[in-house]
PDB file of N, CA and C in Angstrom:
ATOM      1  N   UNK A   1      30.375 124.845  76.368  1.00  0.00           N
ATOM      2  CA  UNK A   1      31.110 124.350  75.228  1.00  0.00           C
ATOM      3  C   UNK A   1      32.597 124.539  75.510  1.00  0.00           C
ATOM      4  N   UNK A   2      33.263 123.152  75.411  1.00  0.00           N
ATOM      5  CA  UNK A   2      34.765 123.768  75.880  1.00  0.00           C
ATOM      6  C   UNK A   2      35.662 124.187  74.474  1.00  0.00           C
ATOM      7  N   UNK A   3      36.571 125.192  74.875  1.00  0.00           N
ATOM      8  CA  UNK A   3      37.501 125.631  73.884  1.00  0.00           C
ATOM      9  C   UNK A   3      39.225 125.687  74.052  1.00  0.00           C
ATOM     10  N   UNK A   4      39.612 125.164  73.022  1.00  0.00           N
ATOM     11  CA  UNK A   4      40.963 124.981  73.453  1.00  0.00           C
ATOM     12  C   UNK A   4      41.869 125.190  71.868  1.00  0.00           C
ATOM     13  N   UNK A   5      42.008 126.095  71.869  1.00  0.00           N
ATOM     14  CA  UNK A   5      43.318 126.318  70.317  1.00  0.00           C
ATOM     15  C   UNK A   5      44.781 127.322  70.436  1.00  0.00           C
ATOM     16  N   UNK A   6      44.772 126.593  71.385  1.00  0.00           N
ATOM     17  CA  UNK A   6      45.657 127.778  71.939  1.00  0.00           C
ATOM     18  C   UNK A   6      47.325 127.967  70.862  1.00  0.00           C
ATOM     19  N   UNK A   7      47.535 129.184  70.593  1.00  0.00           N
ATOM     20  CA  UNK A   7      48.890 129.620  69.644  1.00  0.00           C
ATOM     21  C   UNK A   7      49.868 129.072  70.112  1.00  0.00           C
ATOM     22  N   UNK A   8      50.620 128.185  69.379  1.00  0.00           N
ATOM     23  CA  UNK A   8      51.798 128.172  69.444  1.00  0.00           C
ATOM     24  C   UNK A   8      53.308 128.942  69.054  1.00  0.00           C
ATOM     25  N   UNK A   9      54.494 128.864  69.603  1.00  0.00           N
ATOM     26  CA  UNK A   9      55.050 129.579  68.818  1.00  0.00           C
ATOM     27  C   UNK A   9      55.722 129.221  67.770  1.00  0.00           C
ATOM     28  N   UNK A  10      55.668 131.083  66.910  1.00  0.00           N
ATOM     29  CA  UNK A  10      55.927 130.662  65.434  1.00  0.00           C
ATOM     30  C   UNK A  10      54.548 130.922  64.788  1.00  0.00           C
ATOM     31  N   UNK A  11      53.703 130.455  64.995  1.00  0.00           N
ATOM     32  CA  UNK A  11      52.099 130.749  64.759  1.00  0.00           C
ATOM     33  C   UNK A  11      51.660 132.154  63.995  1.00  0.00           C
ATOM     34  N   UNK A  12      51.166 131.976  62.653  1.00  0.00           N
ATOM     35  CA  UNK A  12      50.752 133.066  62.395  1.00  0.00           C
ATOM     36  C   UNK A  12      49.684 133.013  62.011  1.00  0.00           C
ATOM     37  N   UNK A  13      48.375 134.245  62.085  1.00  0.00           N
ATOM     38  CA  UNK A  13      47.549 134.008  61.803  1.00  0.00           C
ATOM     39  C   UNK A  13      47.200 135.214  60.374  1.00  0.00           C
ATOM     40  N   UNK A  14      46.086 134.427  59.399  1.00  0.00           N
ATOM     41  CA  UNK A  14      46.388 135.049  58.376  1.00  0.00           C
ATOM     42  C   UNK A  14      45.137 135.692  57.855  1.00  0.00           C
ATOM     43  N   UNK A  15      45.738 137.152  57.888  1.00  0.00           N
ATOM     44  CA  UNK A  15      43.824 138.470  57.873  1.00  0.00           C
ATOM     45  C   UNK A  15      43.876 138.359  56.120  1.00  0.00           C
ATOM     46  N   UNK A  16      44.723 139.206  55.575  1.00  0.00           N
ATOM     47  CA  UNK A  16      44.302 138.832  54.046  1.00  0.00           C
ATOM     48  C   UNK A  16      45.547 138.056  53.343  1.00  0.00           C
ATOM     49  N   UNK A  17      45.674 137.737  52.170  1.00  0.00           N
ATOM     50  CA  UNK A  17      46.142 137.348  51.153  1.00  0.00           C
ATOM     51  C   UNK A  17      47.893 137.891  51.517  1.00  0.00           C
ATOM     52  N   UNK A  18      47.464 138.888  51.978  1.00  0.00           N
ATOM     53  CA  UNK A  18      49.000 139.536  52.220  1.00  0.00           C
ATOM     54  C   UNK A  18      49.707 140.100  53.328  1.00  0.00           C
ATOM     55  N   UNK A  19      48.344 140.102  54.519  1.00  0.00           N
ATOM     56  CA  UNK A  19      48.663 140.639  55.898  1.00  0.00           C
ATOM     57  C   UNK A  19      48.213 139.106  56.350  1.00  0.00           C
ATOM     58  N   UNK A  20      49.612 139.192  57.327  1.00  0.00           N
ATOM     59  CA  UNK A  20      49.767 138.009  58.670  1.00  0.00           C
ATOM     60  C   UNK A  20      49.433 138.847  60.195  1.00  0.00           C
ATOM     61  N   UNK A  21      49.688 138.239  61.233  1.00  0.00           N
ATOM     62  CA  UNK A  21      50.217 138.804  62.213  1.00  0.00           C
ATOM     63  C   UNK A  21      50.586 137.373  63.359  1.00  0.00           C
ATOM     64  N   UNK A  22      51.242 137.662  64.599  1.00  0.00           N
ATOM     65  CA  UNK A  22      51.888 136.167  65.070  1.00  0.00           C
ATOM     66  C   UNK A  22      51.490 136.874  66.551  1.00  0.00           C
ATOM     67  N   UNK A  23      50.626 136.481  67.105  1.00  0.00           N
ATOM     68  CA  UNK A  23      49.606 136.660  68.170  1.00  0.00           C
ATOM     69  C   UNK A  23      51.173 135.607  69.367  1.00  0.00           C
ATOM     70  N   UNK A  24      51.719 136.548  70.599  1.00  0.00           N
ATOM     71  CA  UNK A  24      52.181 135.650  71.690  1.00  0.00           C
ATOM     72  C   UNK A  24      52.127 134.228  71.717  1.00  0.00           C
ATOM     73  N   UNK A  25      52.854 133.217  72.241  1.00  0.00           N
ATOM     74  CA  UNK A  25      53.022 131.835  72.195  1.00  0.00           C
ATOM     75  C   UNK A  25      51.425 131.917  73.417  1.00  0.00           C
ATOM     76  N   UNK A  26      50.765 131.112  73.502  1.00  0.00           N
ATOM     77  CA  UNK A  26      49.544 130.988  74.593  1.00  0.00           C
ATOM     78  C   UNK A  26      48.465 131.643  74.442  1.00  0.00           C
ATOM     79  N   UNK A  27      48.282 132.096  73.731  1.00  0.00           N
ATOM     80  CA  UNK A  27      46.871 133.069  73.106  1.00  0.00           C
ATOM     81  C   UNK A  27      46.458 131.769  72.402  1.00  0.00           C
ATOM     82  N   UNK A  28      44.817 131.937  72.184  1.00  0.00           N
ATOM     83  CA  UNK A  28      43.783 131.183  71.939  1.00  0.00           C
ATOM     84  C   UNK A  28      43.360 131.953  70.953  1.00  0.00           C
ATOM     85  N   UNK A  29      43.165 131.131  69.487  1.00  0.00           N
ATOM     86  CA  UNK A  29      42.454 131.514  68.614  1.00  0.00           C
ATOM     87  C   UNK A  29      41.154 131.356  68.769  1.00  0.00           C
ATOM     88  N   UNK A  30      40.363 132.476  68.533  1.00  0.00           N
ATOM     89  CA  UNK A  30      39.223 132.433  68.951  1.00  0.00           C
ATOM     90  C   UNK A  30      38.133 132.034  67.176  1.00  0.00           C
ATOM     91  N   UNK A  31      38.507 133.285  66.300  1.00  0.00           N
ATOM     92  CA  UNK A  31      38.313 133.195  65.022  1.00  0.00           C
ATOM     93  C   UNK A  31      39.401 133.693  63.940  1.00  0.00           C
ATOM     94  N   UNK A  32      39.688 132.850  63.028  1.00  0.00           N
ATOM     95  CA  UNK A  32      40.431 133.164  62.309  1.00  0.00           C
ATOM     96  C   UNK A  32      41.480 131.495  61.640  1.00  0.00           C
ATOM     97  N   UNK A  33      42.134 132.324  60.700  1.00  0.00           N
ATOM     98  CA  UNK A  33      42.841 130.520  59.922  1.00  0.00           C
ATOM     99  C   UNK A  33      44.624 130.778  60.576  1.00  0.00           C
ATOM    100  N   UNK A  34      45.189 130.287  60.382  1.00  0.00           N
ATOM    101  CA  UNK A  34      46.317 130.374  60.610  1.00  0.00           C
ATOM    102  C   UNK A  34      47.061 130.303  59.269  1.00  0.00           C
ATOM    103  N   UNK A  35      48.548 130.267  59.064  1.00  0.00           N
ATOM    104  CA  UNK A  35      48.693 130.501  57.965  1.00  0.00           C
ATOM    105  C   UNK A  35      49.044 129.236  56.744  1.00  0.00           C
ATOM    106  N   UNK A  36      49.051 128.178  57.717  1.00  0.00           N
ATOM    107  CA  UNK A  36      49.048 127.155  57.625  1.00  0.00           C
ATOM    108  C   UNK A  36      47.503 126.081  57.275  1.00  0.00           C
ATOM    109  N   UNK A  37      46.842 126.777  57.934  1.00  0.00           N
ATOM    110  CA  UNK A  37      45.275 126.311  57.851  1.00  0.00           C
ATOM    111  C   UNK A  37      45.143 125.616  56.525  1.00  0.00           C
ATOM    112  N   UNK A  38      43.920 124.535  55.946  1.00  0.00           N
ATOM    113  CA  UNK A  38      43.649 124.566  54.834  1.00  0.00           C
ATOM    114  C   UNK A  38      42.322 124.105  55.307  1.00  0.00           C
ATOM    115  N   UNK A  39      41.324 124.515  54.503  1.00  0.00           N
ATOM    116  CA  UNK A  39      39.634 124.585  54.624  1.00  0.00           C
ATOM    117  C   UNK A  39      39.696 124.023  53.286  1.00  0.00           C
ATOM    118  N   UNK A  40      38.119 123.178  53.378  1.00  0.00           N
ATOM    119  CA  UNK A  40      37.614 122.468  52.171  1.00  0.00           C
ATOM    120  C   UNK A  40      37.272 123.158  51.287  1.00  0.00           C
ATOM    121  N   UNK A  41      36.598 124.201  51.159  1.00  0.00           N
ATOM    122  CA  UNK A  41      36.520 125.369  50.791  1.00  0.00           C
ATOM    123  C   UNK A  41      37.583 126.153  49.767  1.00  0.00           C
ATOM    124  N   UNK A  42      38.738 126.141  50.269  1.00  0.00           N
ATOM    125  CA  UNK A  42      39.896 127.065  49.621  1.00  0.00           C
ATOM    126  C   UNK A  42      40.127 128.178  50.558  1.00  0.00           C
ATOM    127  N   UNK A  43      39.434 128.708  51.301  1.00  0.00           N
ATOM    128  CA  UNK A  43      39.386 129.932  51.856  1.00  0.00           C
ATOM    129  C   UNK A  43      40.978 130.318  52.951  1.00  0.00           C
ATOM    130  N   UNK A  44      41.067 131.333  52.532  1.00  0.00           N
ATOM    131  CA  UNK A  44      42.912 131.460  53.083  1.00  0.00           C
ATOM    132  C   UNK A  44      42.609 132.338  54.549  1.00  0.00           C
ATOM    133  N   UNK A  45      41.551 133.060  54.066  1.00  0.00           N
ATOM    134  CA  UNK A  45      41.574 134.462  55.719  1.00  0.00           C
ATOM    135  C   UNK A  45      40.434 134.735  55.649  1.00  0.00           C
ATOM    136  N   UNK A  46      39.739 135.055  56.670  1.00  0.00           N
ATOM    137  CA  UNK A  46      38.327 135.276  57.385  1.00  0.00           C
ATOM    138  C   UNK A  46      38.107 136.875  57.431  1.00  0.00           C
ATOM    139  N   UNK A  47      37.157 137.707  56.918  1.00  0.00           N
ATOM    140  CA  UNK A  47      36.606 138.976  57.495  1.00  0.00           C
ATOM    141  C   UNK A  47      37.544 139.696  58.593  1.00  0.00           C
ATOM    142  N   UNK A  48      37.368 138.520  59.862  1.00  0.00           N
ATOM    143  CA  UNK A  48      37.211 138.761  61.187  1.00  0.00           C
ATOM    144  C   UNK A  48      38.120 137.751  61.500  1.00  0.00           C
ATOM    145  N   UNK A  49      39.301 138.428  62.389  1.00  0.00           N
ATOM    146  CA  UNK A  49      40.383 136.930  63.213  1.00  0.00           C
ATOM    147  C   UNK A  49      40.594 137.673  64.304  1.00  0.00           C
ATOM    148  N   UNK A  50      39.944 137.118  65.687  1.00  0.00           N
ATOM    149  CA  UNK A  50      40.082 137.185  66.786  1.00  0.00           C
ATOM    150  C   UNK A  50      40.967 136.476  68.313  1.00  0.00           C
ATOM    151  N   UNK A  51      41.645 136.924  68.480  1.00  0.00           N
ATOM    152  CA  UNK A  51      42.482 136.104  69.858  1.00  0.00           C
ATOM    153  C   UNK A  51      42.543 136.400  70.952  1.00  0.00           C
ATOM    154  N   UNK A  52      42.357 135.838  72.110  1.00  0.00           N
ATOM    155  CA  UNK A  52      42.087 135.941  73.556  1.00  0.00           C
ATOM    156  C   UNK A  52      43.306 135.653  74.408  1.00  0.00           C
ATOM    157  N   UNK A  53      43.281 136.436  75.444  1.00  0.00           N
ATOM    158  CA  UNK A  53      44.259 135.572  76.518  1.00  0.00           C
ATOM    159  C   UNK A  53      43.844 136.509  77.928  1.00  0.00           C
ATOM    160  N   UNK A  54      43.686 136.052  78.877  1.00  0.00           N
ATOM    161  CA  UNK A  54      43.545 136.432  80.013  1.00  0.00           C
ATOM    162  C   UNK A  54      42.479 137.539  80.536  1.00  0.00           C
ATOM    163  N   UNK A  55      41.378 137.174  79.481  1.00  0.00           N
ATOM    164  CA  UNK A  55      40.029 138.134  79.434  1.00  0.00           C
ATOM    165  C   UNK A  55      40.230 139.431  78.504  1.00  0.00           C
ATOM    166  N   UNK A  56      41.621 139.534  77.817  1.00  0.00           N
ATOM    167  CA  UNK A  56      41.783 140.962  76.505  1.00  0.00           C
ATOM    168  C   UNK A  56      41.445 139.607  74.950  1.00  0.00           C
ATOM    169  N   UNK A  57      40.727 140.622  74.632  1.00  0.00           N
ATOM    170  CA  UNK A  57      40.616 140.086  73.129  1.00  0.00           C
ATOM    171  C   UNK A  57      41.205 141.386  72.235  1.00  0.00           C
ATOM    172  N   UNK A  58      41.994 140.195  71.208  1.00  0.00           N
ATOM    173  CA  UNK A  58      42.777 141.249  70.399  1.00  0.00           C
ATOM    174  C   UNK A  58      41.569 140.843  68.799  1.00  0.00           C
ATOM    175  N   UNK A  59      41.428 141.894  68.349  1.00  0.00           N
ATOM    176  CA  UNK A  59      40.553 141.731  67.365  1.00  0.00           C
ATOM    177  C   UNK A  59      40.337 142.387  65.898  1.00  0.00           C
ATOM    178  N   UNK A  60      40.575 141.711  64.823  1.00  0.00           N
ATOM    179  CA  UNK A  60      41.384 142.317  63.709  1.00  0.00           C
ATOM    180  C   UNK A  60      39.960 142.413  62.685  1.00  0.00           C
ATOM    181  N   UNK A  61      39.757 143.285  62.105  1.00  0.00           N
ATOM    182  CA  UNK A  61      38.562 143.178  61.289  1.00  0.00           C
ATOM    183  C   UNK A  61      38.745 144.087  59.636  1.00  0.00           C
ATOM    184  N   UNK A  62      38.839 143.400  58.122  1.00  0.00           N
ATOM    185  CA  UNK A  62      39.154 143.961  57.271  1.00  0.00           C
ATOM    186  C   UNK A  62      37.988 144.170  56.228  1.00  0.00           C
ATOM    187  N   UNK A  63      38.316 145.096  55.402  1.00  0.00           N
ATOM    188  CA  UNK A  63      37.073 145.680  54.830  1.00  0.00           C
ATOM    189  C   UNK A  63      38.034 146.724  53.456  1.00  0.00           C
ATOM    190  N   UNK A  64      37.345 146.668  52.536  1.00  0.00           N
ATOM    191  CA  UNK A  64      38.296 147.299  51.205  1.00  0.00           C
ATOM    192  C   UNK A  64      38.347 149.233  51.502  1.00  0.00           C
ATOM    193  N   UNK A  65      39.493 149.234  51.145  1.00  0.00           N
ATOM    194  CA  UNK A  65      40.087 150.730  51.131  1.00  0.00           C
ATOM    195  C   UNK A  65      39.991 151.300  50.309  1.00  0.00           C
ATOM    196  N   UNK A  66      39.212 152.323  49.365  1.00  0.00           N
ATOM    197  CA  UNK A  66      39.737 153.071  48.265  1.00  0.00           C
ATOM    198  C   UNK A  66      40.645 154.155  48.104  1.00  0.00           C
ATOM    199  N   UNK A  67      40.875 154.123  49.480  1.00  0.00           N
ATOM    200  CA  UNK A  67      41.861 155.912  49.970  1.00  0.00           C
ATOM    201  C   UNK A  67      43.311 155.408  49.590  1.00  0.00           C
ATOM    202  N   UNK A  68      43.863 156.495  49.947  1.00  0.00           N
ATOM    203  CA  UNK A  68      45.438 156.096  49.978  1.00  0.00           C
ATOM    204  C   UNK A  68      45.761 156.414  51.493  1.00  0.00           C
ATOM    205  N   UNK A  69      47.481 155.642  51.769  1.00  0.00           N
ATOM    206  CA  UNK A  69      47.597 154.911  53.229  1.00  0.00           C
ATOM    207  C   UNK A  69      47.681 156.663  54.114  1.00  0.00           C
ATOM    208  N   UNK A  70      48.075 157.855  52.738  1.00  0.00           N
ATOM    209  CA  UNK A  70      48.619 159.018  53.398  1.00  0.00           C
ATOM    210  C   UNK A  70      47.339 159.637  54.319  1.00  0.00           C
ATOM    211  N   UNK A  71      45.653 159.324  53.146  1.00  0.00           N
ATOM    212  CA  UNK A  71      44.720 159.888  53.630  1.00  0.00           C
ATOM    213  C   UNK A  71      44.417 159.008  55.187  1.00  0.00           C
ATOM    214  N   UNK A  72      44.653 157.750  55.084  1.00  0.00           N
ATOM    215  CA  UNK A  72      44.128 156.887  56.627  1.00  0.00           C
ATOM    216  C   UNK A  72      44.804 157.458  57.667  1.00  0.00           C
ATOM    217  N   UNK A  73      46.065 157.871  57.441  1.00  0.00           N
ATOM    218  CA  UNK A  73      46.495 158.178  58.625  1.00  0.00           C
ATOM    219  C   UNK A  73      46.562 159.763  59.405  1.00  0.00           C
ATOM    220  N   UNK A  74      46.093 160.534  58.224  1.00  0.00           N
ATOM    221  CA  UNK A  74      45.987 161.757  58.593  1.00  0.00           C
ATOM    222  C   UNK A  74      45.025 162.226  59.520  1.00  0.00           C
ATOM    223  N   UNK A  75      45.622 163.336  60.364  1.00  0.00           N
ATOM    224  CA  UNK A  75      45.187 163.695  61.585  1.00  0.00           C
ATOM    225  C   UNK A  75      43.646 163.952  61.095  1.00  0.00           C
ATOM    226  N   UNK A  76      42.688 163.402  62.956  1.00  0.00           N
ATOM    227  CA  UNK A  76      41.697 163.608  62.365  1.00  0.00           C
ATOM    228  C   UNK A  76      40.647 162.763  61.518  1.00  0.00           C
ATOM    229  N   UNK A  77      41.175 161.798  60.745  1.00  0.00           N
ATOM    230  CA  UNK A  77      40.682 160.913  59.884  1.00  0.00           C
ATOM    231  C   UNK A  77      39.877 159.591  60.917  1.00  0.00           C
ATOM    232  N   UNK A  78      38.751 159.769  60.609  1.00  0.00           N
ATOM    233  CA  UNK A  78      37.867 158.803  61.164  1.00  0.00           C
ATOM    234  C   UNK A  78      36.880 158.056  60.701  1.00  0.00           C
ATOM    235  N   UNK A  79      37.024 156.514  60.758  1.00  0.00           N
ATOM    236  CA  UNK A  79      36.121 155.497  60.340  1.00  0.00           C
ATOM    237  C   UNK A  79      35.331 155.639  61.144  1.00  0.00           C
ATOM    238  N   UNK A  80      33.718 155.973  60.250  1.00  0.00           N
ATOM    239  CA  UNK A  80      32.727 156.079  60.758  1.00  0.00           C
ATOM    240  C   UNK A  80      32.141 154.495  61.035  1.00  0.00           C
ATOM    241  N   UNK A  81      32.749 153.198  61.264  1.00  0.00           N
ATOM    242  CA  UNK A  81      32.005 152.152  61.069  1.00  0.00           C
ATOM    243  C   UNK A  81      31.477 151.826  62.815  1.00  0.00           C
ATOM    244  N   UNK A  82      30.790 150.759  62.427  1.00  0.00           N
ATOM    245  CA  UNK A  82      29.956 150.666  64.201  1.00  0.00           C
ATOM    246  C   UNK A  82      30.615 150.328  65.152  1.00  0.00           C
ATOM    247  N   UNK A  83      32.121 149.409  64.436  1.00  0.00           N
ATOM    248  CA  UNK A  83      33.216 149.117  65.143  1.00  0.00           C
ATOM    249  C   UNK A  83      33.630 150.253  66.163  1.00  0.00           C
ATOM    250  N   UNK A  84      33.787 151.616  65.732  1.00  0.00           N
ATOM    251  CA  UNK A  84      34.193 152.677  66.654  1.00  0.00           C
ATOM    252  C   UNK A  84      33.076 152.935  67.348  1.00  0.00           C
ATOM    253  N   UNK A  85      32.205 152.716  67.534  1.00  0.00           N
ATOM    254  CA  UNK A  85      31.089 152.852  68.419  1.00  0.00           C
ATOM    255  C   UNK A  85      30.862 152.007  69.498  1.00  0.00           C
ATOM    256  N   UNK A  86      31.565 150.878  69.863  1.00  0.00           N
ATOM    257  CA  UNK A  86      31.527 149.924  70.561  1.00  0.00           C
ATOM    258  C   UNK A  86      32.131 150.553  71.713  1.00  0.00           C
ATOM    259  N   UNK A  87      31.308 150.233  72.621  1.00  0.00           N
ATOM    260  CA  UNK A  87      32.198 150.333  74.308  1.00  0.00           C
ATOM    261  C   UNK A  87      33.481 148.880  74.771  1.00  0.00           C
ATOM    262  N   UNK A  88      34.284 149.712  75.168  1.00  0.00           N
ATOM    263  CA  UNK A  88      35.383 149.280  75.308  1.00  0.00           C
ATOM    264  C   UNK A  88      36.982 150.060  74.826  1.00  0.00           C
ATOM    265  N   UNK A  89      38.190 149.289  74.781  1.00  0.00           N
ATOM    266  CA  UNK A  89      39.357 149.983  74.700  1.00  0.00           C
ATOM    267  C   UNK A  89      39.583 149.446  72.958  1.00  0.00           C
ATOM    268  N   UNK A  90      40.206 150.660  72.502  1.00  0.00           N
ATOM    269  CA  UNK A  90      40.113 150.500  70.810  1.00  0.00           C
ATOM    270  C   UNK A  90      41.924 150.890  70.725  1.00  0.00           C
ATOM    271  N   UNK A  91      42.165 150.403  69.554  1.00  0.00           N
ATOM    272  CA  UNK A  91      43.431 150.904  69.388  1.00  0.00           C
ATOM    273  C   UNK A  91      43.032 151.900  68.136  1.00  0.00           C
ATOM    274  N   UNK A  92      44.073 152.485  67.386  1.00  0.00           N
ATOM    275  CA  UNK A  92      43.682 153.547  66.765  1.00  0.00           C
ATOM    276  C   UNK A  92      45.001 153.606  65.852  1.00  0.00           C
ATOM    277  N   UNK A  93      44.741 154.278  64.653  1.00  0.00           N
ATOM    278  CA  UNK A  93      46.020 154.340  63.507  1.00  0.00           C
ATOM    279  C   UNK A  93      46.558 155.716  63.654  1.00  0.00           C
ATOM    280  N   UNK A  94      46.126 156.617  64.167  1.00  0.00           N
ATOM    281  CA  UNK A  94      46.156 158.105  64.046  1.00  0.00           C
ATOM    282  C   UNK A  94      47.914 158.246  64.157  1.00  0.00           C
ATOM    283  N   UNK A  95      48.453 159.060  63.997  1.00  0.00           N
ATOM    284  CA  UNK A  95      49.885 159.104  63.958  1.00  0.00           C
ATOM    285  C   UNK A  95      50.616 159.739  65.383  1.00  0.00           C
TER     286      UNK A  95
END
């Protein structure tokens, strides 16, 4: 199946209602809307917005918070989700 969506620049892609982020000019959207996007649907941002370039996938995944931002970042503090269980290189919020 061929794939081709590759970012332009300026390009942003859009996780929720209120978080963007602008993925390098040449990265390939893999999943996700841009901020510009419009779906039949209504739908503004996806779960899950993923982008590729040169075999690294950068990969953004959101889910509701009830904590506050002081408790996420405190030392120590760990999301137990399956996401951290995955083999491979993770980035991390820790301070």
């Amino acid at each position: 199946m061929a794939w081709d969506d590759t970012i332009r620049a300026g390009e942003r892609i859009q996780v929720t209602d209120t978080v963007t982020f602008a993925p390098a000019e040449g990265w390939g959207l893999v999943r996700g809307f841009r901020t510009m996007d419009v779906t039949a649907g209504g739908e503004r941002s996806l779960h899950e917005s993923a982008v590729i370039n040169d075999g690294v996938t950068f990969f953004v995944q959101t889910r509701d918070w009830t904590g506050t931002p002081r408790a996420a970042a405190r030392p120590g503090h760990q999301d137990h989700d399956d996401a951290e269980r995955r083999e491979g290189f993770h980035v991390s919020t820790r301070p």
